[in-house]
Protein backbone atom coordinates (compact mmCIF):
# COMPACT_ATOMS: atom_id res chain seq x y z
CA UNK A 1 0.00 0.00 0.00
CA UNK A 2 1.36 3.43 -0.88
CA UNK A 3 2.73 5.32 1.87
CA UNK A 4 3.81 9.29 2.20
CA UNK A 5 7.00 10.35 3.83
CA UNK A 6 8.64 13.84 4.81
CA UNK A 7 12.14 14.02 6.52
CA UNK A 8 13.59 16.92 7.45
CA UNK A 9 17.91 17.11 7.52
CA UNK A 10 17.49 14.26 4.42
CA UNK A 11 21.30 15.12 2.83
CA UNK A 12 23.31 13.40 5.61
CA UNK A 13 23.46 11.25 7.84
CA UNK A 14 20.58 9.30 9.32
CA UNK A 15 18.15 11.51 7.08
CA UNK A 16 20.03 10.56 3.99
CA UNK A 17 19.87 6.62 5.21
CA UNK A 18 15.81 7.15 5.75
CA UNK A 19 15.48 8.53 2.16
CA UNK A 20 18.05 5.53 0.77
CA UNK A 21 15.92 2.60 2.48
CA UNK A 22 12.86 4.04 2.20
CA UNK A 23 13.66 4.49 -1.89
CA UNK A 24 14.18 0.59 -2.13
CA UNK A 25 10.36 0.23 -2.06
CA UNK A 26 8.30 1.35 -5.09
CA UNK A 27 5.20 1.93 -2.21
CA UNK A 28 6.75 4.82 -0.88
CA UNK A 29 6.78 8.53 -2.04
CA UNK A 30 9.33 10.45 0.21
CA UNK A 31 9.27 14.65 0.66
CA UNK A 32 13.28 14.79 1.33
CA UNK A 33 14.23 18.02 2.86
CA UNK A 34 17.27 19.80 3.33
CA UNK A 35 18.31 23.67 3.90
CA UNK A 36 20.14 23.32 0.30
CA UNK A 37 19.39 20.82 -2.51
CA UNK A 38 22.06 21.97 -4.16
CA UNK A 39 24.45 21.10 -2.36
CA UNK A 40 23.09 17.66 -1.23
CA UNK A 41 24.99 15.11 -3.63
CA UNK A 42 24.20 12.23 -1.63
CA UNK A 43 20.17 13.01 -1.99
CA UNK A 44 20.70 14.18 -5.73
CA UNK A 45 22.11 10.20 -6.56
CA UNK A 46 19.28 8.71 -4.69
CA UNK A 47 16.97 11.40 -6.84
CA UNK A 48 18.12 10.24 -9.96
CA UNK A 49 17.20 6.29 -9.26
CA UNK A 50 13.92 6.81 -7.67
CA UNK A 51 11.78 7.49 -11.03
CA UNK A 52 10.23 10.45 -9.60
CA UNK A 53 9.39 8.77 -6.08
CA UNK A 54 11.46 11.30 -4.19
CA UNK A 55 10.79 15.16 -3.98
CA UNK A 56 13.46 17.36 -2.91
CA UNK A 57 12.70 20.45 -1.02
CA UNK A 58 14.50 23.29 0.57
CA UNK A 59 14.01 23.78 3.79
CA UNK A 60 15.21 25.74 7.20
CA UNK A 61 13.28 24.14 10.49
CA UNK A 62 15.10 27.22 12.23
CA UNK A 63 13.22 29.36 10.18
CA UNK A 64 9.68 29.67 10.63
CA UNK A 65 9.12 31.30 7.36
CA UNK A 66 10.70 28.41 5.83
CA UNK A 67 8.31 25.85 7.46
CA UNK A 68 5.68 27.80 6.05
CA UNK A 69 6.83 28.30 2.63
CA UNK A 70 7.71 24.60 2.37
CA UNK A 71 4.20 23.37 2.20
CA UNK A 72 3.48 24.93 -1.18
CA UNK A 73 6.13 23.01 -2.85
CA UNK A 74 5.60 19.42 -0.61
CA UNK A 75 1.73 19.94 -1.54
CA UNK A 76 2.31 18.51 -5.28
CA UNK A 77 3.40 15.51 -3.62
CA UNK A 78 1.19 15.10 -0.39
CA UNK A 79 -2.82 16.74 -1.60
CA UNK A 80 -3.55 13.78 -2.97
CA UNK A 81 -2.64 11.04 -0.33
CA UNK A 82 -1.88 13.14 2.13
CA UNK A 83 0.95 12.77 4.82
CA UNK A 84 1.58 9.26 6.25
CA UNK A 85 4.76 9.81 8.16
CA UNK A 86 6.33 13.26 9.19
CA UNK A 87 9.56 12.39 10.73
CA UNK A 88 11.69 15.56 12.20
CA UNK A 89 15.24 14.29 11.84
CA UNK A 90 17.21 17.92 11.57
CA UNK A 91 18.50 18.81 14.63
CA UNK A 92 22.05 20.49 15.67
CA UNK A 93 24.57 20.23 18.51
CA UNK A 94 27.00 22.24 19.80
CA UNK A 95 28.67 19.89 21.84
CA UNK A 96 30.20 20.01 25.02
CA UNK A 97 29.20 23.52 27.04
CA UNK A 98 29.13 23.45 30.53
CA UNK A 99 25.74 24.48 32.33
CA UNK A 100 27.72 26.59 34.81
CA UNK A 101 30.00 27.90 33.34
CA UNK A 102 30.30 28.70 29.73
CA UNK A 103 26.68 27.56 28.10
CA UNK A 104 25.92 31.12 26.27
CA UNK A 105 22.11 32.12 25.97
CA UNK A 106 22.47 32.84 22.16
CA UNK A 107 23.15 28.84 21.54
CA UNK A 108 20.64 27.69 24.15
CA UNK A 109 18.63 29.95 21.91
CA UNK A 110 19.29 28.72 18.88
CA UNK A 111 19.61 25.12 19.47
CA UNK A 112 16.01 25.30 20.34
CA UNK A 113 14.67 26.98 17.66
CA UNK A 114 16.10 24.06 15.31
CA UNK A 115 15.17 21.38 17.71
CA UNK A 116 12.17 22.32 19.93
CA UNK A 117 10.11 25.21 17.83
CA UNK A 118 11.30 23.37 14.42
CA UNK A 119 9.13 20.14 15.36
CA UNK A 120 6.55 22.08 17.13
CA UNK A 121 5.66 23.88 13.42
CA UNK A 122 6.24 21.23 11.12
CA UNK A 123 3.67 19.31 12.79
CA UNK A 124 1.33 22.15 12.72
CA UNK A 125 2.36 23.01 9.28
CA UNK A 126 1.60 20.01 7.80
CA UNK A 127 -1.07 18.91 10.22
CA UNK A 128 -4.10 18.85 7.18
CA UNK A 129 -2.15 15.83 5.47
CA UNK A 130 -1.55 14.68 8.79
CA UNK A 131 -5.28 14.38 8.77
CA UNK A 132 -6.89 13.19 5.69
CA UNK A 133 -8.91 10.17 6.05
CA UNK A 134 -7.08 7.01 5.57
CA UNK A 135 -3.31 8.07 6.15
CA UNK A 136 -1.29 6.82 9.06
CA UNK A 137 -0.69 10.35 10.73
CA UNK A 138 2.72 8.86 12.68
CA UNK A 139 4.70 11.99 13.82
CA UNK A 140 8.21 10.67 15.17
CA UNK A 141 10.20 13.55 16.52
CA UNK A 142 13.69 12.02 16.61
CA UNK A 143 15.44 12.49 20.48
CA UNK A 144 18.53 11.25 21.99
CA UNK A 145 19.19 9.01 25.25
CA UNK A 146 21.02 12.13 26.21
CA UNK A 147 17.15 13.69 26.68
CA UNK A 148 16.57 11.08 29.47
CA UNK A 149 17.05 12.40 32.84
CA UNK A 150 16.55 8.56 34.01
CA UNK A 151 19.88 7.71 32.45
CA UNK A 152 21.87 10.87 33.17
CA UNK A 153 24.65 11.38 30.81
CA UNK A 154 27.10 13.83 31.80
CA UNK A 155 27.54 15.56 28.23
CA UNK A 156 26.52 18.09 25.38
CA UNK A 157 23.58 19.89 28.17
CA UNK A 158 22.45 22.43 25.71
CA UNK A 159 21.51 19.58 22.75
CA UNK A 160 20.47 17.52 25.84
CA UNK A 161 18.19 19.63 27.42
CA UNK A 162 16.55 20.50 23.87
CA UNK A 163 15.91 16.65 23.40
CA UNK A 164 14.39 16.83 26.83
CA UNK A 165 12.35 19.44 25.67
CA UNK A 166 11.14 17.61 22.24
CA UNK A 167 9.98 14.59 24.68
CA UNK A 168 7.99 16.95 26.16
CA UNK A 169 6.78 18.55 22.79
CA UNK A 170 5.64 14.95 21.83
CA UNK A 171 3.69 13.47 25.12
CA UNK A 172 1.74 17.04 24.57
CA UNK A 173 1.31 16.18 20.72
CA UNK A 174 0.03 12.78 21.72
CA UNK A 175 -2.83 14.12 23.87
CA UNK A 176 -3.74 17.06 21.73
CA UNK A 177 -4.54 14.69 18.72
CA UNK A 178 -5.96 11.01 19.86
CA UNK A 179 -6.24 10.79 16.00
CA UNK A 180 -2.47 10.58 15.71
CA UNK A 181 0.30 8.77 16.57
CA UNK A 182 3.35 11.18 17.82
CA UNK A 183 6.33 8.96 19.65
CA UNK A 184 9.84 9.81 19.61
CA UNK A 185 12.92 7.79 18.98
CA UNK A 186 16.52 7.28 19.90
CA UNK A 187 18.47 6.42 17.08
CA UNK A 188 21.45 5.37 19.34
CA UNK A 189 24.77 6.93 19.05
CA UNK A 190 25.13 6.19 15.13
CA UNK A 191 28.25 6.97 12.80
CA UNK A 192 27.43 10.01 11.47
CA UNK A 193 29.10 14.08 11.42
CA UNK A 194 27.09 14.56 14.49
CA UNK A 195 27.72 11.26 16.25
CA UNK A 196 31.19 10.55 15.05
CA UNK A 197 33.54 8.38 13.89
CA UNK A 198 33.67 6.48 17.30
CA UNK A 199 30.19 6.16 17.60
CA UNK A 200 28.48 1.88 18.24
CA UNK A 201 26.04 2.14 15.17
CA UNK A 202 26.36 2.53 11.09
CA UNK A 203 23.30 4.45 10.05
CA UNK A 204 22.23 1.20 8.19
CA UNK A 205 21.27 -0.34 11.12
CA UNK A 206 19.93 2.20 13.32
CA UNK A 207 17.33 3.13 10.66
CA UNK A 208 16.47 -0.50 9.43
CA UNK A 209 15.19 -0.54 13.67
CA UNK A 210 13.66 2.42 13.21
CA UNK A 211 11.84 2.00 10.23
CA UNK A 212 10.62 -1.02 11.83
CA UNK A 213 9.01 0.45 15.07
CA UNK A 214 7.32 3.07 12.19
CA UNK A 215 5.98 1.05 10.09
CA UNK A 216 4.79 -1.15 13.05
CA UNK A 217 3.44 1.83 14.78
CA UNK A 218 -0.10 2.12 16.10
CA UNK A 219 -2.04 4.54 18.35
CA UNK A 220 -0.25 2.56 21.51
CA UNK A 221 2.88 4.40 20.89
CA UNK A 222 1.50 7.62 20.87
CA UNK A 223 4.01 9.46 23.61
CA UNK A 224 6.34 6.93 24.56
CA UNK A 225 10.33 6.91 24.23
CA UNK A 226 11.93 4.47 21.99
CA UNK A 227 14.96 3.31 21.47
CA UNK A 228 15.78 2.39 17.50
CA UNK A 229 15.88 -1.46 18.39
CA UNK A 230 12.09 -0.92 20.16
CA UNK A 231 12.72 -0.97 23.65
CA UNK A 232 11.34 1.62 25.82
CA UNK A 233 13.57 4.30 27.66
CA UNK A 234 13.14 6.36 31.05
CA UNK A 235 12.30 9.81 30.87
């Protein structure tokens, strides 16, 4: 059965591995979306294989005005079907500030505009495909174990407490809409520019789990924390 896709931060990474697996199955018609196409080689090459089954879009989630801008050119893709799946992958870190010391206001700031707010108007954004009759409506706002105050990491507070933040985004998502299915997920600390080249996890395998708990997904994981391999984390 045909199924709709957006994914925000889609030219690296674990975005770029969502739009790859998700391409290897003529069912699904992915919005790929990244601050500059141009630039995104890696998408481009997936693009050119998928016989017109991916659409590329620019797109800013630290910009409100280019959330709202972006529906107009996903629409072409999405009015018909509407919006199975929005998944809000971009996210940045600035590593490792100290809370008491040096963690400056301007990229507290910032870190939650492109992590917190971002999600937060995406899914509003896009919330009439979210809501046509007949689509899945999954929101999966991607978080980090970092986010869990249960497992207390000692690292990277600012991009922590954002991810904290984003839980808290999705439990509210969850009871706002009964008709949706908002959860978010821990990828695990994957190989990527973000995670690093010391990281447990090739993107390969982190999204193969993660596809799985989507496609699996049901109104029972609406607000609860994942892990990419399914089990459940403390908050």
């Amino acid at each position: 059965m045909a199924k709709t896709w957006l994914i925000t931060g889609a030219n690296r990474g674990i975005g770029l591995e969502l739009v790859r697996q998700l391409a290897l199955d003529a069912a699904n018609t992915v919005v790929a979306c990244c601050r500059n196409p141009n630039t995104a080689s890696g998408l481009g090459d997936l693009v050119a294989s998928a016989q017109g089954r991916i659409h590329v879009i620019p797109l800013d989630v630290g910009d409100p005005a280019s959330i709202s801008s972006s529906v107009s050119l996903a629409k072409p893709a999405l009015e018909e079907h509407g919006l199975d799946y929005l998944i809000n992958n971009a996210a940045i870190n600035h590593g490792m500030d100290n809370v008491l010391e040096d963690m400056s206001s301007e990229i507290l700031m910032r870190t939650f505009q492109v992590n917190v707010i971002g999600p937060a108007l995406m899914a509003q954004a896009y919330l009439p495909f979210l809501e046509k009759p007949g689509v899945r409506g999954v929101i999966m706002n991607m978080t980090s174990g970092l986010a869990s105050i249960g497992l207390d990491f000692e690292k990277c507070p600012s991009y922590s407490i954002s991810k904290a933040a984003v839980n808290m985004l999705t439990t509210k998502q969850s009871r706002a809409r009964k008709n949706l299915i908002p959860f978010v997920i821990d990828p695990g600390w994957v190989k990527t520019e973000m995670g690093g080249p010391g990281a447990e996890l090739e993107p390969a395998e982190s999204v193969e789990g993660m596809l799985k708990l989507l496609k699996n997904a049901d109104s029972s994981y609406a607000g609860k924390f994942f892990r990419y391999d399914g089990s459940t984390l403390p908050w």
